[in-house]
Protein backbone atom coordinates (compact mmCIF):
# COMPACT_ATOMS: atom_id res chain seq x y z
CA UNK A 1 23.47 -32.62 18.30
CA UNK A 2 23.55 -33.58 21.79
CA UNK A 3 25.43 -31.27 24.01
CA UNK A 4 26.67 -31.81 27.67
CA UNK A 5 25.75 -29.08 29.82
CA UNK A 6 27.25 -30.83 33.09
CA UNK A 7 30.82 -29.90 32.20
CA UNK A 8 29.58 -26.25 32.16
CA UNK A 9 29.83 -24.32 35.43
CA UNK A 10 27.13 -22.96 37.12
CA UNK A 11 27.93 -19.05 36.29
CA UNK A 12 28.09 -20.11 32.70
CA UNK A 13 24.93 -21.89 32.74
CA UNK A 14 23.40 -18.49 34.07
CA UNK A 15 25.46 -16.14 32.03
CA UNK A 16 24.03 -18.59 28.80
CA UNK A 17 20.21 -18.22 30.84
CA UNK A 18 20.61 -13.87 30.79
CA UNK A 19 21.81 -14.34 26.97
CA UNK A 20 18.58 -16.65 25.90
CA UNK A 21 16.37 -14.51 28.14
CA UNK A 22 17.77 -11.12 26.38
CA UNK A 23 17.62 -12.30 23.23
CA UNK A 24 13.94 -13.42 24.01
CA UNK A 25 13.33 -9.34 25.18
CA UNK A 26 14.50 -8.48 21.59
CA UNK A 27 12.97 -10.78 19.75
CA UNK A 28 9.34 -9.75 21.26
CA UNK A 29 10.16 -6.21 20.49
CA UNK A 30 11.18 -6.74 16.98
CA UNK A 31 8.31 -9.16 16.48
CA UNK A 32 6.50 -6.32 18.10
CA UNK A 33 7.63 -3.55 15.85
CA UNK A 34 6.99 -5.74 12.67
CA UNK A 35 3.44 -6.20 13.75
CA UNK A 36 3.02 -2.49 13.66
CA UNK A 37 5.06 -1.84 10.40
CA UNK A 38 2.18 -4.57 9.20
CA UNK A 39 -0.58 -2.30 10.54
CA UNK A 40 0.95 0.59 9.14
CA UNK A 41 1.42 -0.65 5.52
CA UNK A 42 -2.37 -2.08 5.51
CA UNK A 43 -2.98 1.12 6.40
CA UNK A 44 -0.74 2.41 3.77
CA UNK A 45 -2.73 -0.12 1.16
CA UNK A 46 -5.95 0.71 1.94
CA UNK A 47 -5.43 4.46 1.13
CA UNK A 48 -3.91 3.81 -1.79
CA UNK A 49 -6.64 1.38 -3.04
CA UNK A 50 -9.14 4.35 -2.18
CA UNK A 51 -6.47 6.85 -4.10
CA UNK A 52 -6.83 4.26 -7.13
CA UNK A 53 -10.63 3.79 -6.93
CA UNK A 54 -11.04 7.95 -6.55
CA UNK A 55 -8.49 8.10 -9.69
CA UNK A 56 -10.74 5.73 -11.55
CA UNK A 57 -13.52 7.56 -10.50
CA UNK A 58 -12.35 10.62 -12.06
CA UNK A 59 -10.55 8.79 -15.32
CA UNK A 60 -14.24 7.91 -15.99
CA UNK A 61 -15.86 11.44 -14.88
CA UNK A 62 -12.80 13.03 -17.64
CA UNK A 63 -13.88 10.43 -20.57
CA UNK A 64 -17.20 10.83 -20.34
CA UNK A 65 -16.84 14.70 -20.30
CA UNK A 66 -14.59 14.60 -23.04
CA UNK A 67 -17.04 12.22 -25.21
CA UNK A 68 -19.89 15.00 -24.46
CA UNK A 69 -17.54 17.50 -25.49
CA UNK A 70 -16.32 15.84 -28.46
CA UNK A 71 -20.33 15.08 -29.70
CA UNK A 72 -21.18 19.19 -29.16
CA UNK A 73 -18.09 20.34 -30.62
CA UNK A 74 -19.32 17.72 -34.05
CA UNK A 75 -22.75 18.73 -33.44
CA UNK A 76 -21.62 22.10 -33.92
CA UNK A 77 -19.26 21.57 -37.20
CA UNK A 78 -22.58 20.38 -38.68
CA UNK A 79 -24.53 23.24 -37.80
CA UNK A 80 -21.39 25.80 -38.94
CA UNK A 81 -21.43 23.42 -42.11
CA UNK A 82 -25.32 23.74 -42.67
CA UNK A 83 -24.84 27.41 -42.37
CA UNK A 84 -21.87 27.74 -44.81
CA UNK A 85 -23.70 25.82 -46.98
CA UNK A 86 -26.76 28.05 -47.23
CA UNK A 87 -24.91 31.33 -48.06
């Protein structure tokens, strides 16, 4: 689309200059504020992958002390069962 700019006066021309130079303004500054809402949810991310990996962390800690728990507590049905049985 060709367009003929010659018909155009010259306080339109400028008026159409201010418009593409404003918009140009704006566009940096939302480009700019998009660049830190990227920073911000990295930021965001990486906490919650260090949330995640400390929840892991202590999923496993839980299980493990649960599976200790659960071998005492049959450990000590057997000895409670070997004392029964001896009365």
């Amino acid at each position: 689309m060709s367009e003929d700019y010659s018909s155009i006066d010259k306080s339109q021309l400028i008026s159409m200059i201010h418009f593409f130079e404003k918009r140009d303004e704006e566009s940096k500054k939302e480009n700019g504020a998009l660049k830190e809402l990227i920073k911000e949810l990295q930021e965001t991310h990486k906490q919650d992958v260090k949330t995640q990996l400390n929840l892991m962390k202590s999923i496993d800690s839980l299980t493990n002390q649960v599976a200790d728990l659960t071998t005492q507590n049959k450990t000590f049905q057997q000895k409670i069962n070997d004392l029964l049985s001896k009365r």
